[in-house]
Protein backbone atom coordinates (compact mmCIF):
# COMPACT_ATOMS: atom_id res chain seq x y z
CA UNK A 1 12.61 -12.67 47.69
CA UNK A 2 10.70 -12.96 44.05
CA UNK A 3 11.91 -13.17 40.72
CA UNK A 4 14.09 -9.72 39.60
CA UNK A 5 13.96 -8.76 35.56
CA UNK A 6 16.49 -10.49 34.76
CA UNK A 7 15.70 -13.82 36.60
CA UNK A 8 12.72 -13.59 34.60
CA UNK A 9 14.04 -13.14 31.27
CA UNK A 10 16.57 -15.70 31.45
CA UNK A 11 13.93 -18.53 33.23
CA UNK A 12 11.33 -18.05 30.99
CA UNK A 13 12.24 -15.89 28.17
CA UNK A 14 15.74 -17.12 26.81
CA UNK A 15 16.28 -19.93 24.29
CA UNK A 16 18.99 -20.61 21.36
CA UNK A 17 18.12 -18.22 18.01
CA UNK A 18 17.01 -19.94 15.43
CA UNK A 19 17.96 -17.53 13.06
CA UNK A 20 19.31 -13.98 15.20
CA UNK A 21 23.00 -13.60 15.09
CA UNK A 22 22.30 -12.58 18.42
CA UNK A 23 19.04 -12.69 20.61
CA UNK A 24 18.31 -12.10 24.18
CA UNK A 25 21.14 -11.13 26.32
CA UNK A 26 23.03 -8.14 25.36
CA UNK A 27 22.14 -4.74 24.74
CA UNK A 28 20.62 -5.14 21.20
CA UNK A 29 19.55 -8.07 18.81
CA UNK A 30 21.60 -8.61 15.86
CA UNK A 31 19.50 -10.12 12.84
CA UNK A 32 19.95 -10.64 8.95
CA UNK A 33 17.63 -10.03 6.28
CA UNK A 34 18.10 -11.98 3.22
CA UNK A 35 20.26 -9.67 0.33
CA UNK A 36 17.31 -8.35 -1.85
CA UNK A 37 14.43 -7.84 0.66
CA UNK A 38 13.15 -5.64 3.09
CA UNK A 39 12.75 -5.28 6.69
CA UNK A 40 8.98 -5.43 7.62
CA UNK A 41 7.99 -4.21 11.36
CA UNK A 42 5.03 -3.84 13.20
CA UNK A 43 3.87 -3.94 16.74
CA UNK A 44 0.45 -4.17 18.62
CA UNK A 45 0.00 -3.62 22.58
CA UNK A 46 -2.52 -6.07 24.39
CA UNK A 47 -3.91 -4.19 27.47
CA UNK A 48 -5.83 -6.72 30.10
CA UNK A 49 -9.48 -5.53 30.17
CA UNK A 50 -8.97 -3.64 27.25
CA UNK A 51 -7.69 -6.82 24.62
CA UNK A 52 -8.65 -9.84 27.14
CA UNK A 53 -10.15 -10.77 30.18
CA UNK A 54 -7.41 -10.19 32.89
CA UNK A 55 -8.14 -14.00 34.14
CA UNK A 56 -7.79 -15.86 30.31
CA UNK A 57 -5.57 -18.44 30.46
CA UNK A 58 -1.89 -17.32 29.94
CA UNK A 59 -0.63 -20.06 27.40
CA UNK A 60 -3.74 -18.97 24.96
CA UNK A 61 -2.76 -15.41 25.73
CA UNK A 62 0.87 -16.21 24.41
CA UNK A 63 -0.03 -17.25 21.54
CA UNK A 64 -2.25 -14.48 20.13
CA UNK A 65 -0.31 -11.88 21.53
CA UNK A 66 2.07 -13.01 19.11
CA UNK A 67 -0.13 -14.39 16.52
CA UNK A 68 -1.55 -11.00 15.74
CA UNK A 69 1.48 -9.63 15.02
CA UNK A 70 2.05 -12.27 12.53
CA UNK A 71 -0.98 -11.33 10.97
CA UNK A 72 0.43 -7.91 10.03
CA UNK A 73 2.85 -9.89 8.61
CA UNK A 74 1.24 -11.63 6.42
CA UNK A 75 -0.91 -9.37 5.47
CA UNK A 76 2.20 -7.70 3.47
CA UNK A 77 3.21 -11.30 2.14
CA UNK A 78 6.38 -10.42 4.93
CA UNK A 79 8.33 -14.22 6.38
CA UNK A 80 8.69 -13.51 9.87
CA UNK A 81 12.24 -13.53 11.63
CA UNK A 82 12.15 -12.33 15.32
CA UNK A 83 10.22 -10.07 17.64
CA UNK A 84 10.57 -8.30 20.74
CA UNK A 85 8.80 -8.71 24.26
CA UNK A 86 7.65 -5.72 26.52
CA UNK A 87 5.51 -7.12 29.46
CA UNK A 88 4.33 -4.67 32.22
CA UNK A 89 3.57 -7.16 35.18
CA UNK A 90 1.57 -6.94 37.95
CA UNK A 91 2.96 -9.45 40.12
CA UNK A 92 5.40 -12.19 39.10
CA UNK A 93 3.54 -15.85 39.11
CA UNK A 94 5.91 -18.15 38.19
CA UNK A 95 3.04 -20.95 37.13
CA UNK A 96 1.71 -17.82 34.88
CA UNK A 97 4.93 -16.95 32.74
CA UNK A 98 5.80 -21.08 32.09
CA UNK A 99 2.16 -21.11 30.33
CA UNK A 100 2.20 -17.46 28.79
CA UNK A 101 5.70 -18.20 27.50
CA UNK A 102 4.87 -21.38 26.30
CA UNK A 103 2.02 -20.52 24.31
CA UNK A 104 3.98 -17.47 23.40
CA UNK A 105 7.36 -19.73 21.91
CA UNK A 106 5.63 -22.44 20.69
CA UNK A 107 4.00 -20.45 18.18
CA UNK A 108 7.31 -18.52 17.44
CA UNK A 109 8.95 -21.88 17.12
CA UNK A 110 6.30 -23.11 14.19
CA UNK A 111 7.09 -19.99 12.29
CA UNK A 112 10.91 -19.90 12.69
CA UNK A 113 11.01 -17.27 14.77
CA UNK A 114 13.26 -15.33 17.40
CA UNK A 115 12.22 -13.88 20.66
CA UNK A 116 15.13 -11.49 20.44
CA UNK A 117 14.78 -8.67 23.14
CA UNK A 118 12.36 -6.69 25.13
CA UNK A 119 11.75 -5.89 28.24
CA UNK A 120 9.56 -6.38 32.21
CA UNK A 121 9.39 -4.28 34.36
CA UNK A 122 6.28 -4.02 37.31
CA UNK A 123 2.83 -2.40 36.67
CA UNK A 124 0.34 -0.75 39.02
CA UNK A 125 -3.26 -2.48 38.71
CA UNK A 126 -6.47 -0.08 38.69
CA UNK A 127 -10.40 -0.41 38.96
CA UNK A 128 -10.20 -0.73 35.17
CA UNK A 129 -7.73 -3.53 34.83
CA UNK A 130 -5.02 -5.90 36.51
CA UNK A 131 -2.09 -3.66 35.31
CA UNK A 132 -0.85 -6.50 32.38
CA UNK A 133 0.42 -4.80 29.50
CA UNK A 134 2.04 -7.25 26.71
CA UNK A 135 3.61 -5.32 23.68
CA UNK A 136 5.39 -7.06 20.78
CA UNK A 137 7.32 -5.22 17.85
CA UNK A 138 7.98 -8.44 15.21
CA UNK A 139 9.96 -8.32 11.98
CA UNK A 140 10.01 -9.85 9.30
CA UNK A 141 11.54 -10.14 5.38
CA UNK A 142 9.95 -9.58 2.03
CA UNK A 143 11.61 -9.33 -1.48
CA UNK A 144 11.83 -6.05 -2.53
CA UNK A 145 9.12 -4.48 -3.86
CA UNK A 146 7.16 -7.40 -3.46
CA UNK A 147 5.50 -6.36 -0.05
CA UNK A 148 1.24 -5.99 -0.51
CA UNK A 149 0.33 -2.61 0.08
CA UNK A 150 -3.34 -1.50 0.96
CA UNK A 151 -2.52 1.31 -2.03
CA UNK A 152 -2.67 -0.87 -4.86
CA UNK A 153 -6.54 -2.21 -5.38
CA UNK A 154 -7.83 -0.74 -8.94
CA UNK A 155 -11.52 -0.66 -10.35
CA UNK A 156 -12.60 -3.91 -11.37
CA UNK A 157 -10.84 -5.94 -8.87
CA UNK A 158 -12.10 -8.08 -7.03
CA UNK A 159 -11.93 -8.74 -2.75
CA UNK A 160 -11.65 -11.87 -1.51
CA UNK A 161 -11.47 -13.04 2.41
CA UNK A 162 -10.13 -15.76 3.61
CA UNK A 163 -11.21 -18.20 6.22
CA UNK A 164 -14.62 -17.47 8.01
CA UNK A 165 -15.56 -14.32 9.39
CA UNK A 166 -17.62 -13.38 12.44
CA UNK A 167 -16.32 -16.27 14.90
CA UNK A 168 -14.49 -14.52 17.84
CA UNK A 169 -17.18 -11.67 17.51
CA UNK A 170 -20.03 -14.23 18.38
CA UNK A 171 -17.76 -16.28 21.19
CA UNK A 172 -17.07 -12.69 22.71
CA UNK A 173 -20.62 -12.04 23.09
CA UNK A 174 -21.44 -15.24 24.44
CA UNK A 175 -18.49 -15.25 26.51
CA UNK A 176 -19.61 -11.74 28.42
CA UNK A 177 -23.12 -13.15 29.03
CA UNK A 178 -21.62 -16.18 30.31
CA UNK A 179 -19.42 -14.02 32.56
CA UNK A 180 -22.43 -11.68 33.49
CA UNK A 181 -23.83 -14.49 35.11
CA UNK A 182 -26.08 -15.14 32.45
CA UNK A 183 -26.98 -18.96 31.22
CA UNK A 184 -26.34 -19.77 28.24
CA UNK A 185 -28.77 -22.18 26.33
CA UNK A 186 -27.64 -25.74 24.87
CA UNK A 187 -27.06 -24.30 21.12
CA UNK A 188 -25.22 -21.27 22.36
CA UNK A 189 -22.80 -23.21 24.84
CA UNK A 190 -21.92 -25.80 21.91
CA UNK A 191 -21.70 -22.60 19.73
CA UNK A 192 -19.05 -20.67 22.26
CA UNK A 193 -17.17 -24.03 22.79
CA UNK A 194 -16.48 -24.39 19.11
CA UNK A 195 -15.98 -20.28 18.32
CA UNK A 196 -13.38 -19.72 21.65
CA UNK A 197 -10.22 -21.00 19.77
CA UNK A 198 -11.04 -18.44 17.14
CA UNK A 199 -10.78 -15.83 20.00
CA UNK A 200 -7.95 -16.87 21.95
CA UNK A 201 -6.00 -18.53 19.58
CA UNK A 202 -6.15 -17.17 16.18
CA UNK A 203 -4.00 -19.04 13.44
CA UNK A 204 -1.61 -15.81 11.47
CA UNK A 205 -2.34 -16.62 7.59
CA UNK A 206 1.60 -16.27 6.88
CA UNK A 207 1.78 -18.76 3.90
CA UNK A 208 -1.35 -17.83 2.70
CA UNK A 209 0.63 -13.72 2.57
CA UNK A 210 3.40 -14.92 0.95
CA UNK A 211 1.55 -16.83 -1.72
CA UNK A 212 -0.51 -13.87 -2.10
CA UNK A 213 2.97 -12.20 -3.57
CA UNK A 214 2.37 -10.96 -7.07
CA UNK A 215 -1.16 -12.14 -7.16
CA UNK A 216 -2.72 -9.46 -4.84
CA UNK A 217 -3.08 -5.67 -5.74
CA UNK A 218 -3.75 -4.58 -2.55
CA UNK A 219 -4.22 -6.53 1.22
CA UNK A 220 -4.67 -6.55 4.84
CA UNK A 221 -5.66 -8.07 7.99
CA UNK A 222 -8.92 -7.86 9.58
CA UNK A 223 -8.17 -7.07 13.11
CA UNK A 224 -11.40 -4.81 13.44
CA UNK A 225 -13.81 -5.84 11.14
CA UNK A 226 -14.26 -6.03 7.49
CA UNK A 227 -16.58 -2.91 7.51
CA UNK A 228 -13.94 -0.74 8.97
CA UNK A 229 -10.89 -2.28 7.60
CA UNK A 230 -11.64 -2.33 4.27
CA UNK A 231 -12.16 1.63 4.18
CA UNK A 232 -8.31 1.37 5.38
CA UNK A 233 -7.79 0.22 1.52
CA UNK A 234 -10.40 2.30 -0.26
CA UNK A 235 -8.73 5.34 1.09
CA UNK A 236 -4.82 4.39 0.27
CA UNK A 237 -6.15 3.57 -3.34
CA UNK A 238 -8.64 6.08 -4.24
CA UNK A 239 -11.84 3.78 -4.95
CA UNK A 240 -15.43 2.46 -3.10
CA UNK A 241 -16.12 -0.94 -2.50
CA UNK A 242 -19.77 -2.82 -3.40
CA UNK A 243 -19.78 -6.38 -0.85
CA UNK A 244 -21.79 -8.92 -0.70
CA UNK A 245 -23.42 -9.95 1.99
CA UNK A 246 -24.59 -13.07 0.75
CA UNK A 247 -21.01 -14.04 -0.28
CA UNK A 248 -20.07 -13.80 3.58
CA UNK A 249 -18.11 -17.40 4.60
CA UNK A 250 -19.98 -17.63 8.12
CA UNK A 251 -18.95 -20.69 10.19
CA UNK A 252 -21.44 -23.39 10.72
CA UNK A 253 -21.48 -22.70 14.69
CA UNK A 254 -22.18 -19.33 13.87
CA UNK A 255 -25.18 -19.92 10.75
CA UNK A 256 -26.84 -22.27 12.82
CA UNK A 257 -26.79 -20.59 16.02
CA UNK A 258 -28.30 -17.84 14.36
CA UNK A 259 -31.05 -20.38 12.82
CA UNK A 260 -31.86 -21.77 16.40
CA UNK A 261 -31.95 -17.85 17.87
CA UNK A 262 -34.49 -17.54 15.09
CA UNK A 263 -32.70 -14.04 14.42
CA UNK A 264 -33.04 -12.42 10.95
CA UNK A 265 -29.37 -13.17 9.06
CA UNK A 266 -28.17 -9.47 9.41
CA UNK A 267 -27.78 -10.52 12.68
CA UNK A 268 -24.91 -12.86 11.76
CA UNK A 269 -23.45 -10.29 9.10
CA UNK A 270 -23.23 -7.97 11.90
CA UNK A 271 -20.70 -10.34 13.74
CA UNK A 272 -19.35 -10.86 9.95
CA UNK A 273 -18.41 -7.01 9.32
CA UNK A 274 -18.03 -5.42 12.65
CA UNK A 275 -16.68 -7.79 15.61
CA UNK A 276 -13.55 -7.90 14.98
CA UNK A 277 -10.60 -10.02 16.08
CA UNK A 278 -10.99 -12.53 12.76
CA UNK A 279 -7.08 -11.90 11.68
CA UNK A 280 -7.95 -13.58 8.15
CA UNK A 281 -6.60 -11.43 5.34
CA UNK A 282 -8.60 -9.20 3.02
CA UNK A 283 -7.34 -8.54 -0.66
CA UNK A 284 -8.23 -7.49 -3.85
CA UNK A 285 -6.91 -8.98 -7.34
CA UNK A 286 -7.93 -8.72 -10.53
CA UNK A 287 -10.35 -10.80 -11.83
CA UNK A 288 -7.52 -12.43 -14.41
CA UNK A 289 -6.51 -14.17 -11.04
CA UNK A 290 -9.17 -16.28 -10.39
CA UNK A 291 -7.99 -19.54 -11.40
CA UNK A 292 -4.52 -19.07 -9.93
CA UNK A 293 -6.25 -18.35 -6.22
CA UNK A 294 -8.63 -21.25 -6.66
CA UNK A 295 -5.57 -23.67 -7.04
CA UNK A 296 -3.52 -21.22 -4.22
CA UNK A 297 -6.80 -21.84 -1.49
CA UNK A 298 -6.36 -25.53 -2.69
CA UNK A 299 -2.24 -25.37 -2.20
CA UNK A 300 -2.47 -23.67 1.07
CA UNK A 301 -5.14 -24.74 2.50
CA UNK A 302 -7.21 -22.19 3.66
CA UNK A 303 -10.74 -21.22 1.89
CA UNK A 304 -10.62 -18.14 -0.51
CA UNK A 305 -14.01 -16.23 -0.92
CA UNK A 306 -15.07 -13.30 -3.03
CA UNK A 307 -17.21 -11.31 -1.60
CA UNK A 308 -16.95 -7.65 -3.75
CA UNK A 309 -15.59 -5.63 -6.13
CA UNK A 310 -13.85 -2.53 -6.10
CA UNK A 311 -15.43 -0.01 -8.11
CA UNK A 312 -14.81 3.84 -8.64
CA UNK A 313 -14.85 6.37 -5.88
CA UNK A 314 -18.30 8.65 -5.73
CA UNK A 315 -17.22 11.23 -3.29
CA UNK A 316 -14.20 12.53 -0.80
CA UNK A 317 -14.52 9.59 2.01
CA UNK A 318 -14.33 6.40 0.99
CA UNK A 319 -17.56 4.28 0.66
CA UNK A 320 -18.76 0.85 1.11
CA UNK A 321 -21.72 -0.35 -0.59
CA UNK A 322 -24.03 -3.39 0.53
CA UNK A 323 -25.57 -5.65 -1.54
CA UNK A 324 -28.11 -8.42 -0.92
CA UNK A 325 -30.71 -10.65 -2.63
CA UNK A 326 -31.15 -12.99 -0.03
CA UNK A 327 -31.90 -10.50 3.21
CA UNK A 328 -32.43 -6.83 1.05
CA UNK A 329 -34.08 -5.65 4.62
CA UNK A 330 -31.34 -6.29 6.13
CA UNK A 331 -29.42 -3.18 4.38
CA UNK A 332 -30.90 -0.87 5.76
CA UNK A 333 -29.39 -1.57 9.09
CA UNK A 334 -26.01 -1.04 7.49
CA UNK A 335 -25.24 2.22 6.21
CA UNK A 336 -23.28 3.20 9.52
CA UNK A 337 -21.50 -0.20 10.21
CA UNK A 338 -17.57 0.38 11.05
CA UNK A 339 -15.60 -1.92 12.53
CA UNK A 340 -14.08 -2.09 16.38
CA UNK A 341 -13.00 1.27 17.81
CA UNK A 342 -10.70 1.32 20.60
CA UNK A 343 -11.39 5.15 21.92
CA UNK A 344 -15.10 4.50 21.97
């Protein structure tokens, strides 16, 4: 006879709180937040064949289904405390939950953070996908009133991005060629060994959020793209957006794989603005903040670059405009860039 729910849970989902008054168990977690903050939640649903290949390995897979969550987090300067588990399985593999669950807690463990409920129960599979479903809801604290909105960017502030963008975008696309049956040359299989970890195991920027605390107007993470996301804050606050291309951190895998492709460099800003999947955070601040995030990048250590301005709003959508010395041909390629869609 296999596994039931509850066999599950408790072999490979249960482990002493770290901070719940109560975790996984009973009917409902019980969990603090610190006197003068507020409760941050959010949630994301990973569908196989929709999120990730439905053969990836499982411990990577625990860990971003988590990390990504973190990233809202952080992305509203929020500490995480706990988060809850919904898994819609296929088939139980015993082999599969120790690795998915250890990926999974091992990450929860370096934050300080409590698997505190959820729930399994058995999928159907289809031609589309394997029938895995993973769904997390985490929470998390942040002093009151000090959470970063995507509301708050004014005129004259700058955007900044941190990290490197374009990474999991280019190890995607070599990854499906690879899987197409395609071979890949010398430069792009160095390129897609050094650019997977971005894709399956994305780091959440949570001190980098929390430092970001009264420094930031306005923030986010970039799940879907830069090009996209960033119209997420131009419409909460009212205003356009002029970026840089030329500003764009690109990894060195990723610049010189483009150099050996011989491909024109709005090639690589393409993977930059539109891939998706970076989770590094995107906020404004005003300019009067420069010096205090060049000695933040230096604290935290994670790169800071500014790659914009906000500037006043032209007409009823919001609007981001391009800019480039290096690659001006480039541009006009651009003026319909979004970011990932699910639905299309």
């Amino acid at each position: 006879m296999g596994m039931h729910e509850f066999q599950i849970i408790q072999s490979y989902f249960t482990s002493p709180p770290l901070r719940a008054d109560l975790g996984v168990g009973d009917d409902c977690a019980l969990f603090r937040v610190t006197q003068g903050h507020q409760c941050a939640v959010t949630s994301d649903m990973l569908v196989a064949g929709r999120h990730f290949f439905w053969d990836v390995d499982a411990r990577t897979l625990g860990h971003k289904a988590l990390a990504v969550n973190l990233s809202d987090l952080a992305a509203m300067g929020a500490e995480p405390l706990g988060f809850t588990l919904s898994l819609a399985l296929p088939a139980v593999s015993e082999a599969w939950l120790a690795d998915f669950s250890g990926g999974l807690l091992n990450l929860a463990r370096e934050f300080n953070c409590d698997l505190i409920g959820g729930d399994t129960t058995k999928s159907v599979a289809s031609l589309e996908h394997n029938g895995l479903v993973i769904n997390i809801t985490a929470f998390g604290q942040v002093p009151a009133g000090a959470a970063i909105r995507r509301d708050g960017a004014r005129v004259g502030d700058d955007v900044w991005v941190s990290g490197t963008l374009g990474d999991a975008a280019c190890a995607l696309a070599l990854l499906l060629r690879e899987r197409s049956g395609e071979v890949l040359s010398v430069a792009e299989a160095l390129a897609l060994t050094a650019l997977r970890p971005r894709l399956e195991c994305p780091m959440p920027r949570v001190a980098l959020g929390a430092a970001l605390r009264g420094v930031a107007s306005s923030m986010l993470d970039l799940s879907d793209g830069l090009a996209g996301d960033v119209r997420h804050v131009l419409q909460a606050s009212n205003a356009d957006v002029e970026i840089d291309c030329d500003a764009l951190p690109l990894s060195s895998p990723l610049k010189n794989l483009n150099l050996e492709q011989e491909c024109p460099l709005w090639h690589a800003w393409r993977d930059a603005l539109t891939g998706g999947d970076d989770y590094e955070l995107c906020f404004t601040a005003p300019v009067t903040q420069r010096d205090v995030l060049a000695a933040l990048s230096i604290h935290v250590g994670v790169p800071l670059t500014r790659v914009g301005r906000v500037v006043e709003r032209e007409g009823e959508a919001p609007n981001v405009l391009w800019r480039s010395e290096n690659s001006p041909e480039g541009l006009v390629h651009m003026s319909e860039w979004r970011g990932y869609n699910h639905f299309s």
